[in-house]
C-alpha atoms as a PDB file:
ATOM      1  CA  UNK A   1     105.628  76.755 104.682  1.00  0.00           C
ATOM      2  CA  UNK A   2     104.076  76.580 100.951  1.00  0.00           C
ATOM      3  CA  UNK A   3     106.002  74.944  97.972  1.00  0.00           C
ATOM      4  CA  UNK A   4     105.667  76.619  94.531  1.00  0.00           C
ATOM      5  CA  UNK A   5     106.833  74.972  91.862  1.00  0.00           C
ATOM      6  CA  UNK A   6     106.710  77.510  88.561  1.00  0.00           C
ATOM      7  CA  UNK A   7     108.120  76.478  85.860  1.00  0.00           C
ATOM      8  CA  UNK A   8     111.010  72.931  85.964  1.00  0.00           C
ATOM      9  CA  UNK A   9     114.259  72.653  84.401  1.00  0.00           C
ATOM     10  CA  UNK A  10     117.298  70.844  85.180  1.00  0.00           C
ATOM     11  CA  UNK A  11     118.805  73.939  85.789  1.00  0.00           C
ATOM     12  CA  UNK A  12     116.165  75.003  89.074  1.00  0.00           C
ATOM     13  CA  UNK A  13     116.993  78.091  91.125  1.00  0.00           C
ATOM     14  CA  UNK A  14     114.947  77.515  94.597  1.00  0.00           C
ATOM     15  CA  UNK A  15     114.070  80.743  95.943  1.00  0.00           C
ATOM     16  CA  UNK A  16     112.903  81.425  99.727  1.00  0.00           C
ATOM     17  CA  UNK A  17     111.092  84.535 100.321  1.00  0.00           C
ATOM     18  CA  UNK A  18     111.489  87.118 102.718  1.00  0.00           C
ATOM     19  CA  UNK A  19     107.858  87.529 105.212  1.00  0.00           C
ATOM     20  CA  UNK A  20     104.932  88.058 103.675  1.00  0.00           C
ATOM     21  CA  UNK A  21     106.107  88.107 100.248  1.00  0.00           C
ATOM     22  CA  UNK A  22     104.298  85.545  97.271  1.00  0.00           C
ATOM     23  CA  UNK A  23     105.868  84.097  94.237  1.00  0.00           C
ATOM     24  CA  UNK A  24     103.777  86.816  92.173  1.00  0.00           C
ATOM     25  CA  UNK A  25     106.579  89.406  93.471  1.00  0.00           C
ATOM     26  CA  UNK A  26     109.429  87.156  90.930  1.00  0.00           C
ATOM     27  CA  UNK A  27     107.463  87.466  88.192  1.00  0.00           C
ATOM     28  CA  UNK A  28     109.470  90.470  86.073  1.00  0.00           C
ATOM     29  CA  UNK A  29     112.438  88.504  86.765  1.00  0.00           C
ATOM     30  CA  UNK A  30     113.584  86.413  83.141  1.00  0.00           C
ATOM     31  CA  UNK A  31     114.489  82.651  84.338  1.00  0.00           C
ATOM     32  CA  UNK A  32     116.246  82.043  80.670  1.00  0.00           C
ATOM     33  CA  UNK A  33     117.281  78.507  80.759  1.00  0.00           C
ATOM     34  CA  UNK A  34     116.664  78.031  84.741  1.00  0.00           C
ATOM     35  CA  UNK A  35     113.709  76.506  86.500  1.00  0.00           C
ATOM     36  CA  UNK A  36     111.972  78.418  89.516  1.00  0.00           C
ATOM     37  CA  UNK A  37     110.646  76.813  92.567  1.00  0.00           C
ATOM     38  CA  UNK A  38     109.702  79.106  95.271  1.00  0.00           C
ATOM     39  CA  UNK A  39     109.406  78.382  99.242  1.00  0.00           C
ATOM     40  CA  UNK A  40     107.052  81.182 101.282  1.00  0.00           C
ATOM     41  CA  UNK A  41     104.378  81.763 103.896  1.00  0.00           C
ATOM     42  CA  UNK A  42     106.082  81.065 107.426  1.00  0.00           C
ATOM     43  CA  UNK A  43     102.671  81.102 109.351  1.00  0.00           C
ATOM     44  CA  UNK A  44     103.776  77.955 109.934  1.00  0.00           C
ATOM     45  CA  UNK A  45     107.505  76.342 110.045  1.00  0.00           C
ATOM     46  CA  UNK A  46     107.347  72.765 109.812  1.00  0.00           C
ATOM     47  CA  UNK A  47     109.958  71.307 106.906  1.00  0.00           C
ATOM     48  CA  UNK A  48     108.116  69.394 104.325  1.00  0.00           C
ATOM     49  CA  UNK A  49     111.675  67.385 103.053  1.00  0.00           C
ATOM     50  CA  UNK A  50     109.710  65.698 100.390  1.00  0.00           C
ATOM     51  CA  UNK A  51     107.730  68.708  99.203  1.00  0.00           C
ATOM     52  CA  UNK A  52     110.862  70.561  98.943  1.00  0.00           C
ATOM     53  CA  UNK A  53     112.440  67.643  97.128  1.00  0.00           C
ATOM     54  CA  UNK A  54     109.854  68.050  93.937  1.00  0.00           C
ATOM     55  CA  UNK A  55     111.263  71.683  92.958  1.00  0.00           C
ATOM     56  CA  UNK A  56     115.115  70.589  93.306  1.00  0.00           C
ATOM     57  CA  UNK A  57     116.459  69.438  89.599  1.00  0.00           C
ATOM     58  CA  UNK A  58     119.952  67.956  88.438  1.00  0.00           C
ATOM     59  CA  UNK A  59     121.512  71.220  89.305  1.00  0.00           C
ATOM     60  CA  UNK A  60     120.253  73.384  92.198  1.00  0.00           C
ATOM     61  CA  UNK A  61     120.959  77.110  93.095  1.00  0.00           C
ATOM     62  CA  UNK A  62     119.915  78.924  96.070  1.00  0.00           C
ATOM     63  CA  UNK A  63     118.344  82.120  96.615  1.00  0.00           C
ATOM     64  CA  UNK A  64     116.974  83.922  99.697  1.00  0.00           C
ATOM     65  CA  UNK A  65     115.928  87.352 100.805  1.00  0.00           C
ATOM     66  CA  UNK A  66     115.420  88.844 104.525  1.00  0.00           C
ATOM     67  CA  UNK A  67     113.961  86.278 107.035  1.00  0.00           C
ATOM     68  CA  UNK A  68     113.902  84.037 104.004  1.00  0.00           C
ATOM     69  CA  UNK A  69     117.855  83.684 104.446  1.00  0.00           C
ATOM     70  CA  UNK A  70     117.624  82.833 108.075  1.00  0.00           C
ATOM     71  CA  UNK A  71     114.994  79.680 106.732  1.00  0.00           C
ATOM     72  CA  UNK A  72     117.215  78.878 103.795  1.00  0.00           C
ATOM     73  CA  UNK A  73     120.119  78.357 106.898  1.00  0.00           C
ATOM     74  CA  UNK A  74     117.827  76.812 109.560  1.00  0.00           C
ATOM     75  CA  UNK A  75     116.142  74.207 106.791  1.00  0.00           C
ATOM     76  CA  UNK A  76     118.384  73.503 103.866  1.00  0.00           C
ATOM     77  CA  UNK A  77     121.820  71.842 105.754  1.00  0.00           C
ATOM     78  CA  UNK A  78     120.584  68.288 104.433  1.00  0.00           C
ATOM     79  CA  UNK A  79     121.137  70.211 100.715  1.00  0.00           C
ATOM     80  CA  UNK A  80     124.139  71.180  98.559  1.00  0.00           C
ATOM     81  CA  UNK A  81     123.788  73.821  96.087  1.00  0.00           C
ATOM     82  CA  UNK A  82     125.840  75.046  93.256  1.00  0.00           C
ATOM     83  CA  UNK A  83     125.876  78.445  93.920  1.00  0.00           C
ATOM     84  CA  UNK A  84     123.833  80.076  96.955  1.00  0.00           C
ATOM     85  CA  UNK A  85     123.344  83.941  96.934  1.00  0.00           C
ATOM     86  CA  UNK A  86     121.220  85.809 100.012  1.00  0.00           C
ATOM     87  CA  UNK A  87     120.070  89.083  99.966  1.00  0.00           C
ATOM     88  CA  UNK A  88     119.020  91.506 102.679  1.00  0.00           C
ATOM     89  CA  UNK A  89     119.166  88.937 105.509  1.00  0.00           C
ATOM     90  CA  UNK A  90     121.403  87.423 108.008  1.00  0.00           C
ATOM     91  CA  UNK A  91     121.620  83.840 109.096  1.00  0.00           C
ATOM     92  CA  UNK A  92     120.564  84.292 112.558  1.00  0.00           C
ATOM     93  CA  UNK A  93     117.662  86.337 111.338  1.00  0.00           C
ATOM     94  CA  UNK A  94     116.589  87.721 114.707  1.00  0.00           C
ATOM     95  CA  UNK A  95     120.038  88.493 116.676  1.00  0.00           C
ATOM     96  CA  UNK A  96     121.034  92.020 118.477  1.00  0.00           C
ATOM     97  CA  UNK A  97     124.230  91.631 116.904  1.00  0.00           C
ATOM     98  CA  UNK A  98     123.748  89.828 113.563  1.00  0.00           C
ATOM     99  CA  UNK A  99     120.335  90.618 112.962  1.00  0.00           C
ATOM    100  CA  UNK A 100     116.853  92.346 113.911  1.00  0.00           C
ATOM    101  CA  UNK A 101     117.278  92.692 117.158  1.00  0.00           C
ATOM    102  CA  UNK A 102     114.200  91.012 119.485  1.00  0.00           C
ATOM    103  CA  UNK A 103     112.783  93.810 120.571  1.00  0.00           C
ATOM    104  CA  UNK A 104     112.606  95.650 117.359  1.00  0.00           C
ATOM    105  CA  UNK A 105     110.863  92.555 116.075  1.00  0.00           C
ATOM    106  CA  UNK A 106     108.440  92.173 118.877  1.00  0.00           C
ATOM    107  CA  UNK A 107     107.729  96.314 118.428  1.00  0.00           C
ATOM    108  CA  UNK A 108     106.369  95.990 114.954  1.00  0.00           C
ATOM    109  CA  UNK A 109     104.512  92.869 116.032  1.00  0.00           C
ATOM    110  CA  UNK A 110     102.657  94.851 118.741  1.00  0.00           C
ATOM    111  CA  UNK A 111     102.272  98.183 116.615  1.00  0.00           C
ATOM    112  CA  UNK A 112     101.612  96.296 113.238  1.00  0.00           C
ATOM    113  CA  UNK A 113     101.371  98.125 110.259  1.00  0.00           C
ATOM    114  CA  UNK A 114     101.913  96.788 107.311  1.00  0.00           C
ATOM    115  CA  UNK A 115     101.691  99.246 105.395  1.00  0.00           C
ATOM    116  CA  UNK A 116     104.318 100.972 106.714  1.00  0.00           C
ATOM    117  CA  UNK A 117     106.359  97.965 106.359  1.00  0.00           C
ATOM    118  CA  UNK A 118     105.623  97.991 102.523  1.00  0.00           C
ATOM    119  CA  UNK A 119     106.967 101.444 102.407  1.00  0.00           C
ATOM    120  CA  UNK A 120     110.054 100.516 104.197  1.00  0.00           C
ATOM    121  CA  UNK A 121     111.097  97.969 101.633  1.00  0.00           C
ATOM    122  CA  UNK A 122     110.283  99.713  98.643  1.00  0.00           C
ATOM    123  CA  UNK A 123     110.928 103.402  99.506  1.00  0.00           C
ATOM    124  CA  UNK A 124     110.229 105.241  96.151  1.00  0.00           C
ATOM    125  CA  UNK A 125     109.750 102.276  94.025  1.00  0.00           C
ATOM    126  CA  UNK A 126     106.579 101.495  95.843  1.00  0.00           C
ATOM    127  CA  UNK A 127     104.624 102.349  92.461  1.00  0.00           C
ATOM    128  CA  UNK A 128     106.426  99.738  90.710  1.00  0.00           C
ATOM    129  CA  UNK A 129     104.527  96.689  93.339  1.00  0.00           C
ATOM    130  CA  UNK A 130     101.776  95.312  91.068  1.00  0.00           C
ATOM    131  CA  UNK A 131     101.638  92.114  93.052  1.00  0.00           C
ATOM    132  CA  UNK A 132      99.627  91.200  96.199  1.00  0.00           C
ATOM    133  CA  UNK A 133     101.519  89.808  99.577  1.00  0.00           C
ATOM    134  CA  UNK A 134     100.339  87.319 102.438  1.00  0.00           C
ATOM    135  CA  UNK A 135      97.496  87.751 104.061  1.00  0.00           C
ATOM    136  CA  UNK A 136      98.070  86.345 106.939  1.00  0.00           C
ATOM    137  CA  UNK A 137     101.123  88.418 107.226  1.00  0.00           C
ATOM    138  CA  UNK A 138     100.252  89.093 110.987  1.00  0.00           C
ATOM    139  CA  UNK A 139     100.563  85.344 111.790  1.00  0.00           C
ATOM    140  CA  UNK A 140     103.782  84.794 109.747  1.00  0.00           C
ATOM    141  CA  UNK A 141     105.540  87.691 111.781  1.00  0.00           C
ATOM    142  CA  UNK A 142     104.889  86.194 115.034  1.00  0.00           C
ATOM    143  CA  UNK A 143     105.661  82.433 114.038  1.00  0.00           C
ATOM    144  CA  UNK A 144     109.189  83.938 112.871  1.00  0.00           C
ATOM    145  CA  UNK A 145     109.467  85.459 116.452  1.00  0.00           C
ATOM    146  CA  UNK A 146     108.864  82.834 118.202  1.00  0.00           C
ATOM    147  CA  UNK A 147     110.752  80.544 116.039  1.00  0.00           C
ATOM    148  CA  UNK A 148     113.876  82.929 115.841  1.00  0.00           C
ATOM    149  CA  UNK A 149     113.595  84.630 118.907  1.00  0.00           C
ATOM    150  CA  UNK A 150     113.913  80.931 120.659  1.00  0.00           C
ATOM    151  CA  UNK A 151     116.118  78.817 118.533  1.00  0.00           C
ATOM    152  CA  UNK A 152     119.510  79.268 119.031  1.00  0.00           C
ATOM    153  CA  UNK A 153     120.774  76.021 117.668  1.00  0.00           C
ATOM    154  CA  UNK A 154     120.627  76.564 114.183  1.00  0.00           C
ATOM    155  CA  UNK A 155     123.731  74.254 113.237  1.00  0.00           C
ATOM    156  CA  UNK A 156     126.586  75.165 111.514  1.00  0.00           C
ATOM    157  CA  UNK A 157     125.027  78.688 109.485  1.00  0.00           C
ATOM    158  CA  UNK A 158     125.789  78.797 105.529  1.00  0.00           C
ATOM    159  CA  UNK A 159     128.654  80.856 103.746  1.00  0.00           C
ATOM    160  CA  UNK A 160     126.523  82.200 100.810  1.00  0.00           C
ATOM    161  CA  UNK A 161     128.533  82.313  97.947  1.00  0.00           C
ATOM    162  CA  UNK A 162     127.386  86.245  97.248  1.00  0.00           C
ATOM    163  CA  UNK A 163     125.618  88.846  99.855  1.00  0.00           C
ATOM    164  CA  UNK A 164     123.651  91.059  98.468  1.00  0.00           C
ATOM    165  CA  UNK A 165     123.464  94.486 100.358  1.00  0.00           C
ATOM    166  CA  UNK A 166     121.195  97.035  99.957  1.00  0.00           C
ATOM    167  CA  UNK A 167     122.812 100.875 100.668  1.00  0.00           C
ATOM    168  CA  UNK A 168     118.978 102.216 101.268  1.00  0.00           C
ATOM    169  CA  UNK A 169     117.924  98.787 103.529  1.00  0.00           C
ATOM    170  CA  UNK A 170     115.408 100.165 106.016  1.00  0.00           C
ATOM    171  CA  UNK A 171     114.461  96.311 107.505  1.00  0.00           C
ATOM    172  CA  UNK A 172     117.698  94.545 108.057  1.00  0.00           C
ATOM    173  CA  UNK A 173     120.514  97.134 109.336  1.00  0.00           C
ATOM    174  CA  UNK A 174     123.592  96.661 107.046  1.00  0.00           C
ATOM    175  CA  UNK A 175     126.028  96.898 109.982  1.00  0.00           C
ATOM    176  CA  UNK A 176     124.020  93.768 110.891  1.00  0.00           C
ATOM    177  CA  UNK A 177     124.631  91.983 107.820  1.00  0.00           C
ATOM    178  CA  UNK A 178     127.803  92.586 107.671  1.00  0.00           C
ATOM    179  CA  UNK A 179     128.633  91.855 111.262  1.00  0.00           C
ATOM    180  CA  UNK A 180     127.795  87.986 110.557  1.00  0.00           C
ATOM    181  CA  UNK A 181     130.234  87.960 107.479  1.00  0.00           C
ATOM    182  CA  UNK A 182     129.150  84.668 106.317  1.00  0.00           C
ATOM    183  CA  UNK A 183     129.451  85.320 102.492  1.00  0.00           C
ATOM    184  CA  UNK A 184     132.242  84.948 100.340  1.00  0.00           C
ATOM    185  CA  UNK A 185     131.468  87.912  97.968  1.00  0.00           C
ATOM    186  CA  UNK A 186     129.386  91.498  98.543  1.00  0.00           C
ATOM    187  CA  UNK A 187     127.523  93.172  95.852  1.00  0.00           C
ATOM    188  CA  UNK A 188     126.539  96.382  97.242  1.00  0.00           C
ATOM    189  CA  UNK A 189     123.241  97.857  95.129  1.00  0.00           C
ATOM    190  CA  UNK A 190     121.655 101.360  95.455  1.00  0.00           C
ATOM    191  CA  UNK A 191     118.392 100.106  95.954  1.00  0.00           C
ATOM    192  CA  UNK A 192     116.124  99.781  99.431  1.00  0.00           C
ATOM    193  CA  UNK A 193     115.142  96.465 101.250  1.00  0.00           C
ATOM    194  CA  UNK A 194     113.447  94.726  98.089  1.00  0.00           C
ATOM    195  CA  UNK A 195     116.527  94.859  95.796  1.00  0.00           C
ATOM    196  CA  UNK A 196     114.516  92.951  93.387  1.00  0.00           C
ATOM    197  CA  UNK A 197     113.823  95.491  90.928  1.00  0.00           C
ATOM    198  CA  UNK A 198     117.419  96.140  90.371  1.00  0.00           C
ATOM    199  CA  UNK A 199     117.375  93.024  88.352  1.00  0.00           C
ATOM    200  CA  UNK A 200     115.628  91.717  85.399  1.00  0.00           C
ATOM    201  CA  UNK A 201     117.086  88.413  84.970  1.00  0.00           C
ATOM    202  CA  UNK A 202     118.315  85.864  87.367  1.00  0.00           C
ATOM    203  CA  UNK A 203     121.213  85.298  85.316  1.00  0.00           C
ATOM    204  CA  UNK A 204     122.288  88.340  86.833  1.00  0.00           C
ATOM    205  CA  UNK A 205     121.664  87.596  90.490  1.00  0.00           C
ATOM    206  CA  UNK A 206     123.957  84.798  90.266  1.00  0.00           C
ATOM    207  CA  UNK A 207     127.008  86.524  88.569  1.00  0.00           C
ATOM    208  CA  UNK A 208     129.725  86.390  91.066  1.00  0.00           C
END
Protein backbone atom coordinates (compact mmCIF):
# COMPACT_ATOMS: atom_id res chain seq x y z
CA UNK A 1 0.00 0.00 0.00
CA UNK A 2 1.20 3.80 -0.71
CA UNK A 3 0.50 6.70 1.81
CA UNK A 4 -0.36 10.14 0.33
CA UNK A 5 -0.44 12.77 2.39
CA UNK A 6 -1.97 16.05 0.34
CA UNK A 7 -2.61 18.70 2.05
CA UNK A 8 -2.83 18.50 6.62
CA UNK A 9 -5.35 19.92 8.80
CA UNK A 10 -6.69 19.02 12.04
CA UNK A 11 -9.71 18.32 10.42
CA UNK A 12 -8.08 15.14 7.94
CA UNK A 13 -10.49 13.03 5.90
CA UNK A 14 -8.36 9.66 5.09
CA UNK A 15 -9.51 8.32 1.95
CA UNK A 16 -8.82 4.59 0.63
CA UNK A 17 -9.18 4.05 -2.96
CA UNK A 18 -10.93 1.61 -4.85
CA UNK A 19 -8.15 -0.72 -7.37
CA UNK A 20 -6.17 0.94 -9.50
CA UNK A 21 -7.28 4.31 -8.78
CA UNK A 22 -4.43 7.39 -7.73
CA UNK A 23 -4.96 10.36 -5.58
CA UNK A 24 -4.97 12.49 -8.97
CA UNK A 25 -8.71 11.05 -9.42
CA UNK A 26 -9.78 13.48 -5.87
CA UNK A 27 -8.49 16.30 -7.23
CA UNK A 28 -11.97 18.30 -8.43
CA UNK A 29 -13.17 17.50 -5.10
CA UNK A 30 -13.00 21.08 -2.67
CA UNK A 31 -11.45 19.88 0.88
CA UNK A 32 -12.65 23.47 2.47
CA UNK A 33 -11.39 23.37 5.94
CA UNK A 34 -10.45 19.42 5.88
CA UNK A 35 -7.10 17.81 5.33
CA UNK A 36 -6.71 14.86 2.70
CA UNK A 37 -4.57 11.88 3.15
CA UNK A 38 -5.05 9.20 0.69
CA UNK A 39 -4.23 5.25 1.03
CA UNK A 40 -3.90 3.29 -2.66
CA UNK A 41 -1.99 0.80 -4.76
CA UNK A 42 -2.80 -2.80 -3.26
CA UNK A 43 0.00 -4.57 -5.34
CA UNK A 44 0.99 -5.18 -2.16
CA UNK A 45 -1.05 -5.44 1.34
CA UNK A 46 1.19 -5.17 4.14
CA UNK A 47 -0.17 -2.36 6.91
CA UNK A 48 2.34 0.31 7.41
CA UNK A 49 0.61 1.44 11.16
CA UNK A 50 3.08 4.21 11.41
CA UNK A 51 2.85 5.45 7.83
CA UNK A 52 -0.78 5.56 8.20
CA UNK A 53 -0.40 7.33 11.52
CA UNK A 54 1.31 10.63 9.72
CA UNK A 55 -2.01 11.51 7.64
CA UNK A 56 -4.45 11.00 10.80
CA UNK A 57 -5.00 14.66 12.59
CA UNK A 58 -6.99 15.67 15.87
CA UNK A 59 -10.14 14.71 14.15
CA UNK A 60 -10.29 11.86 11.61
CA UNK A 61 -13.02 10.90 9.00
CA UNK A 62 -13.14 7.96 6.87
CA UNK A 63 -13.74 7.45 3.35
CA UNK A 64 -13.58 4.42 1.03
CA UNK A 65 -14.72 3.33 -2.37
CA UNK A 66 -15.04 -0.38 -3.95
CA UNK A 67 -12.25 -2.80 -2.79
CA UNK A 68 -11.00 0.25 -0.96
CA UNK A 69 -13.95 -0.36 1.65
CA UNK A 70 -13.12 -3.97 2.13
CA UNK A 71 -9.19 -2.49 3.15
CA UNK A 72 -10.62 0.36 5.16
CA UNK A 73 -12.52 -2.87 7.24
CA UNK A 74 -9.66 -5.41 7.08
CA UNK A 75 -6.87 -2.55 8.23
CA UNK A 76 -8.38 0.28 10.18
CA UNK A 77 -10.08 -1.74 13.52
CA UNK A 78 -7.04 -0.33 15.68
CA UNK A 79 -8.77 3.34 14.52
CA UNK A 80 -11.85 5.35 15.56
CA UNK A 81 -13.23 7.81 13.27
CA UNK A 82 -15.73 10.54 13.55
CA UNK A 83 -17.74 9.85 10.82
CA UNK A 84 -16.94 6.89 8.24
CA UNK A 85 -18.83 6.90 4.84
CA UNK A 86 -18.10 3.90 2.02
CA UNK A 87 -19.11 3.97 -1.30
CA UNK A 88 -19.59 1.28 -3.93
CA UNK A 89 -18.07 -1.53 -1.83
CA UNK A 90 -18.88 -4.11 0.67
CA UNK A 91 -16.89 -5.18 3.67
CA UNK A 92 -16.16 -8.59 2.61
CA UNK A 93 -15.09 -7.26 -0.73
CA UNK A 94 -14.91 -10.59 -2.54
CA UNK A 95 -18.06 -12.72 -1.16
CA UNK A 96 -20.88 -14.59 -3.45
CA UNK A 97 -23.28 -13.16 -1.22
CA UNK A 98 -21.96 -9.78 0.01
CA UNK A 99 -19.71 -9.04 -2.63
CA UNK A 100 -17.89 -9.85 -6.10
CA UNK A 101 -18.30 -13.12 -6.19
CA UNK A 102 -14.74 -15.29 -6.70
CA UNK A 103 -15.21 -16.34 -9.81
CA UNK A 104 -16.28 -13.14 -11.34
CA UNK A 105 -13.10 -11.75 -9.85
CA UNK A 106 -10.81 -14.44 -11.03
CA UNK A 107 -12.71 -14.00 -14.78
CA UNK A 108 -11.56 -10.46 -15.26
CA UNK A 109 -8.18 -11.43 -13.86
CA UNK A 110 -7.75 -14.07 -16.61
CA UNK A 111 -9.49 -11.96 -19.48
CA UNK A 112 -7.98 -8.54 -18.29
CA UNK A 113 -8.99 -5.57 -19.85
CA UNK A 114 -8.76 -2.64 -18.39
CA UNK A 115 -10.11 -0.74 -20.47
CA UNK A 116 -13.19 -2.19 -20.33
CA UNK A 117 -13.07 -1.89 -16.69
CA UNK A 118 -12.65 1.97 -17.08
CA UNK A 119 -15.78 2.00 -19.06
CA UNK A 120 -17.65 0.08 -16.52
CA UNK A 121 -17.08 2.62 -13.81
CA UNK A 122 -17.58 5.63 -15.64
CA UNK A 123 -20.25 4.70 -18.24
CA UNK A 124 -20.91 8.07 -20.08
CA UNK A 125 -18.86 10.24 -17.93
CA UNK A 126 -15.77 8.57 -19.21
CA UNK A 127 -14.84 12.03 -20.99
CA UNK A 128 -14.81 13.72 -17.79
CA UNK A 129 -11.37 11.20 -16.50
CA UNK A 130 -8.44 13.61 -16.98
CA UNK A 131 -6.35 11.66 -14.52
CA UNK A 132 -4.06 8.61 -15.03
CA UNK A 133 -4.63 5.17 -12.85
CA UNK A 134 -2.09 2.38 -11.60
CA UNK A 135 0.01 0.88 -13.66
CA UNK A 136 0.50 -2.01 -12.24
CA UNK A 137 -3.17 -2.45 -12.11
CA UNK A 138 -2.72 -6.17 -13.24
CA UNK A 139 -0.72 -6.95 -10.05
CA UNK A 140 -3.07 -5.05 -7.67
CA UNK A 141 -6.11 -7.18 -9.00
CA UNK A 142 -4.57 -10.39 -8.24
CA UNK A 143 -3.01 -9.40 -4.73
CA UNK A 144 -6.78 -8.40 -3.84
CA UNK A 145 -7.76 -12.00 -4.97
CA UNK A 146 -5.65 -13.70 -3.24
CA UNK A 147 -5.91 -11.60 -0.24
CA UNK A 148 -9.84 -11.57 -0.31
CA UNK A 149 -10.50 -14.63 -1.90
CA UNK A 150 -8.49 -16.36 1.23
CA UNK A 151 -9.10 -14.32 4.28
CA UNK A 152 -12.08 -14.97 5.92
CA UNK A 153 -11.23 -13.63 9.31
CA UNK A 154 -11.58 -10.15 8.85
CA UNK A 155 -12.75 -9.32 12.56
CA UNK A 156 -15.65 -7.73 13.55
CA UNK A 157 -16.57 -5.67 9.83
CA UNK A 158 -17.40 -1.75 10.27
CA UNK A 159 -21.00 -0.11 10.33
CA UNK A 160 -20.20 2.90 8.05
CA UNK A 161 -22.00 5.67 9.20
CA UNK A 162 -23.44 6.39 5.36
CA UNK A 163 -23.45 3.84 2.17
CA UNK A 164 -23.23 5.29 -0.75
CA UNK A 165 -25.03 3.38 -3.66
CA UNK A 166 -24.73 3.86 -7.05
CA UNK A 167 -28.27 3.04 -9.20
CA UNK A 168 -25.95 2.60 -12.56
CA UNK A 169 -22.99 0.42 -10.46
CA UNK A 170 -21.67 -1.97 -13.11
CA UNK A 171 -18.57 -3.38 -10.59
CA UNK A 172 -20.11 -4.06 -7.26
CA UNK A 173 -23.86 -5.48 -7.71
CA UNK A 174 -26.15 -3.33 -5.46
CA UNK A 175 -28.13 -6.37 -4.27
CA UNK A 176 -24.62 -7.16 -2.95
CA UNK A 177 -24.18 -4.11 -1.09
CA UNK A 178 -27.10 -4.10 0.30
CA UNK A 179 -27.19 -7.72 1.31
CA UNK A 180 -24.25 -6.94 3.95
CA UNK A 181 -26.33 -3.98 5.47
CA UNK A 182 -23.55 -2.74 7.51
CA UNK A 183 -24.34 1.06 7.23
CA UNK A 184 -26.45 3.09 9.22
CA UNK A 185 -27.68 5.47 6.42
CA UNK A 186 -28.10 4.96 2.29
CA UNK A 187 -27.70 7.71 -0.11
CA UNK A 188 -28.75 6.34 -3.31
CA UNK A 189 -27.06 8.58 -6.41
CA UNK A 190 -27.84 8.30 -10.18
CA UNK A 191 -24.45 7.95 -11.10
CA UNK A 192 -22.29 4.58 -12.25
CA UNK A 193 -19.46 2.84 -10.19
CA UNK A 194 -17.20 6.08 -9.73
CA UNK A 195 -19.85 8.24 -7.98
CA UNK A 196 -17.20 10.75 -7.58
CA UNK A 197 -18.25 13.21 -9.99
CA UNK A 198 -21.55 13.61 -8.38
CA UNK A 199 -19.75 15.65 -5.85
CA UNK A 200 -17.69 18.69 -5.78
CA UNK A 201 -16.93 19.09 -2.24
CA UNK A 202 -16.31 16.66 0.49
CA UNK A 203 -18.39 18.59 2.70
CA UNK A 204 -21.00 17.00 0.86
CA UNK A 205 -19.90 13.38 1.02
CA UNK A 206 -20.10 13.52 4.63
CA UNK A 207 -23.65 15.07 5.08
CA UNK A 208 -25.66 12.46 6.75
Amino acid sequence: MKYELIKKSPKMIISFLGYSFLPKSLEHLELGEYGLGVVYEYSELSFDKLEFSKLLGEQNYLFAFSMGVAVANRFCADFSFKKAVAMNGSNAGIDAQKGISSSDFKASIDSFDFEGFKRLCFLGELKKVNFAFNAKAKAELEMLYSYFSSEKKLGSPRIWDKMILSKKDKVFANGAILAENEFKNLESINAPHFGLFYYKTWEQIFEI
